[in-house]
C-alpha atoms as a PDB file:
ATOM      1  CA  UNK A   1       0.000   0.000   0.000  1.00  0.00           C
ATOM      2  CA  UNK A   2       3.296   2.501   0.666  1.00  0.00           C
ATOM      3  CA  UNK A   3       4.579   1.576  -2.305  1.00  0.00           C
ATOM      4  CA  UNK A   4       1.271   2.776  -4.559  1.00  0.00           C
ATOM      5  CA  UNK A   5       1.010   5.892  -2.606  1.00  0.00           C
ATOM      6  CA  UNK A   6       4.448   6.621  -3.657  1.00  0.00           C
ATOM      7  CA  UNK A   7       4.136   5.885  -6.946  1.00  0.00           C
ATOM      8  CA  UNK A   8       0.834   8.014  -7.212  1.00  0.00           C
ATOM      9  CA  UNK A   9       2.959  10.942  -5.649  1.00  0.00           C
ATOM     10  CA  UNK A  10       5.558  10.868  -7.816  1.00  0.00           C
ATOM     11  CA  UNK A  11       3.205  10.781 -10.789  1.00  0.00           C
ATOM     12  CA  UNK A  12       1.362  13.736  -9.876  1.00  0.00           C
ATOM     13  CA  UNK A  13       4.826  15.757  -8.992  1.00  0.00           C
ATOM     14  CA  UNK A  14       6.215  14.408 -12.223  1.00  0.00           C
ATOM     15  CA  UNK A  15       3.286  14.688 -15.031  1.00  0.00           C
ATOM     16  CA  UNK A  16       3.875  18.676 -15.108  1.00  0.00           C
ATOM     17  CA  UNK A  17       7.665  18.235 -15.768  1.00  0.00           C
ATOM     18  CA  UNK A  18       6.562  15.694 -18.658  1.00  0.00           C
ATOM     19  CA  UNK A  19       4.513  18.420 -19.949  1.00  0.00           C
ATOM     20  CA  UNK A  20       6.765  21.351 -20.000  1.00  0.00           C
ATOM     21  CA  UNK A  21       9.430  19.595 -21.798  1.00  0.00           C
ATOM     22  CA  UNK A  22       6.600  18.425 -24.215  1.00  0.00           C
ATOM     23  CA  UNK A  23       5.445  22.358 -24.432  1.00  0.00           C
ATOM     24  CA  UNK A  24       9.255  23.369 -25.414  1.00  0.00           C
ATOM     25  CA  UNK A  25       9.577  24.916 -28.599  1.00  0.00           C
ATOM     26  CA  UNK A  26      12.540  24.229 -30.839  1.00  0.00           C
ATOM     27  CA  UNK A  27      15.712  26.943 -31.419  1.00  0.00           C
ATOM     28  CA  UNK A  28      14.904  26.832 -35.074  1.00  0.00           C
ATOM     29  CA  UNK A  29      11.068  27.601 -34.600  1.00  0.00           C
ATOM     30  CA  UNK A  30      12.478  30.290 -31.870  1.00  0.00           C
ATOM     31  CA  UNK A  31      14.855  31.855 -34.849  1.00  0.00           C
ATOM     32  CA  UNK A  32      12.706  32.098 -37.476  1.00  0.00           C
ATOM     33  CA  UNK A  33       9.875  33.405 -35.506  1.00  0.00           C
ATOM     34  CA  UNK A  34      12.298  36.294 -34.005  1.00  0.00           C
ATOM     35  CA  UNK A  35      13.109  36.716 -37.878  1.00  0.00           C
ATOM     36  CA  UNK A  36       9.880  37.682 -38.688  1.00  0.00           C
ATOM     37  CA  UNK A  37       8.777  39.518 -36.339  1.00  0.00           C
ATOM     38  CA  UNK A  38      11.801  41.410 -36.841  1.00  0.00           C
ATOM     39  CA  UNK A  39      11.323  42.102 -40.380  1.00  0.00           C
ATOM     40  CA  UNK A  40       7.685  42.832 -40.422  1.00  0.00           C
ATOM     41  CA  UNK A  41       8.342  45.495 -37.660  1.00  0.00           C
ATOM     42  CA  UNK A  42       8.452  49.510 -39.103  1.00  0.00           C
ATOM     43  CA  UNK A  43      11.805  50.113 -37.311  1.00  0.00           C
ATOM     44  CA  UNK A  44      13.817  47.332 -37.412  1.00  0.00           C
ATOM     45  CA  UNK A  45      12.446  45.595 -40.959  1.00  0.00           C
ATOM     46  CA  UNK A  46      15.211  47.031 -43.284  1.00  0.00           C
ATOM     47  CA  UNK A  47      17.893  46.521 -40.404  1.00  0.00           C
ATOM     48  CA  UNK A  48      20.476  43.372 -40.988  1.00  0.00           C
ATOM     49  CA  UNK A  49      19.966  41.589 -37.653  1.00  0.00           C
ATOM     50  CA  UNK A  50      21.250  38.049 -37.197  1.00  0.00           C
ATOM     51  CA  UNK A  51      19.483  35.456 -34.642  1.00  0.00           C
ATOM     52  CA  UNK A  52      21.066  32.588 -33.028  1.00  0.00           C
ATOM     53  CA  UNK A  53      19.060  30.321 -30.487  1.00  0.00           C
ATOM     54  CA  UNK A  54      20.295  27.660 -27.889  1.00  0.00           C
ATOM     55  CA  UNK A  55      17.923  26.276 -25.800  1.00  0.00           C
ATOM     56  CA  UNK A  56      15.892  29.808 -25.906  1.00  0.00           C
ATOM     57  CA  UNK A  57      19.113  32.179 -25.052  1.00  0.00           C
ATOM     58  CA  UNK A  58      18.688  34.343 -28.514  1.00  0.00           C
ATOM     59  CA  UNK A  59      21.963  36.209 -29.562  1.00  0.00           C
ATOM     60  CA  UNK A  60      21.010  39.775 -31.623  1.00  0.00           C
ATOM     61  CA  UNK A  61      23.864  40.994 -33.641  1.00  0.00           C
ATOM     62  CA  UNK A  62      24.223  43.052 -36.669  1.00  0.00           C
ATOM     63  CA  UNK A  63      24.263  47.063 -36.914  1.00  0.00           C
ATOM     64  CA  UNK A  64      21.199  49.463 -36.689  1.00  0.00           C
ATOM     65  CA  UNK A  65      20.942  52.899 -36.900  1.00  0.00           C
ATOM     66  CA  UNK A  66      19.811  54.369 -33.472  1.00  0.00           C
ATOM     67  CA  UNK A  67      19.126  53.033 -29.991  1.00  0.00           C
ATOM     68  CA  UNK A  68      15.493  53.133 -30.326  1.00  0.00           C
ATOM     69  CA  UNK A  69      16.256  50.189 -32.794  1.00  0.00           C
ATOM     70  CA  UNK A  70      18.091  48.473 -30.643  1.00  0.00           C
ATOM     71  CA  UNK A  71      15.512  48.250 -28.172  1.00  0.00           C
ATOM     72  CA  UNK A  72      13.101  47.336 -30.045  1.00  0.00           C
ATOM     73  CA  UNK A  73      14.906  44.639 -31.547  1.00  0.00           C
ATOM     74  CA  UNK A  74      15.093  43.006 -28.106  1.00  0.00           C
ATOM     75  CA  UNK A  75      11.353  43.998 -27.083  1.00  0.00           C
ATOM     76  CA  UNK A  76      10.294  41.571 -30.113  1.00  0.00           C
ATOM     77  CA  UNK A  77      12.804  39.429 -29.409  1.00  0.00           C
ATOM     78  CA  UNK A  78      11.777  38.834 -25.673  1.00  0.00           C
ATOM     79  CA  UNK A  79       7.625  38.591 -26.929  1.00  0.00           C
ATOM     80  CA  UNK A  80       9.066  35.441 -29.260  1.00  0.00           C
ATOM     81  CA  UNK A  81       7.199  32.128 -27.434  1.00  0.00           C
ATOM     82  CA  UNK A  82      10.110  30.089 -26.273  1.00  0.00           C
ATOM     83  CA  UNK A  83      12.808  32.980 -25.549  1.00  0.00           C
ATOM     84  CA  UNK A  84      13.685  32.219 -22.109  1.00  0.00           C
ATOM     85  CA  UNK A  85      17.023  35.669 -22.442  1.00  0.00           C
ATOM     86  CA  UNK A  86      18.043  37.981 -24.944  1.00  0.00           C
ATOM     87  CA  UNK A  87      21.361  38.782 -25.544  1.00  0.00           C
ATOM     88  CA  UNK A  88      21.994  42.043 -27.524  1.00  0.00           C
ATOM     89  CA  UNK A  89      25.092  42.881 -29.047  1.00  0.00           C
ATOM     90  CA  UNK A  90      23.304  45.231 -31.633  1.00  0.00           C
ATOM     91  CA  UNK A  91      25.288  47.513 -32.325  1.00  0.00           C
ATOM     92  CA  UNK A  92      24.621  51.546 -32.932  1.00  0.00           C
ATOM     93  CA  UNK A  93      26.020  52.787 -36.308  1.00  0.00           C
ATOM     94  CA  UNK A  94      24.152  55.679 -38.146  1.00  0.00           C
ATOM     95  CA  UNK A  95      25.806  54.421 -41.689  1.00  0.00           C
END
């Protein structure tokens, strides 16, 4: 009887960890979704940004031309399902 109360513990503590690894989405889904958003977005659509993705820590990299590009490249970035950190090494460059 101890040992089926256990077990019946375990699989209630257990079934939500099942779950969220079921619920993960993928680094290339993550990319490409950061992608478009990014390019369908008035300020930062005609901007060369590059996205990496591993295990939902995106990398931003790539020039812009002011900070209010910057920051919005990482405000998308962060509403992307999935991204669990940005990092942004966008760089400023009014050229």
């Amino acid at each position: 009887m101890r040992f089926l109360s256990l077990a019946a513990v375990l699989a209630l503590l257990l079934t939500p960890l099942v779950a969220q690894k079921q619920a993960q989405v993928s680094d290339d889904t993550i990319v490409d979704q950061v992608r478009v958003k990014l390019i369908n977005d008035p300020d930062t659509g005609g901007q060369k940004i590059d996205v990496d993705s591993h295990n939902g820590a995106v990398t931003i990299s790539g020039k812009v031309r002011s900070d209010k590009q910057r920051a919005k490249a990482e405000k998308l970035t962060k509403r992307v399902k999935g991204v669990v950190s940005v990092d942004n090494k966008l760089v400023v460059s009014p050229d």
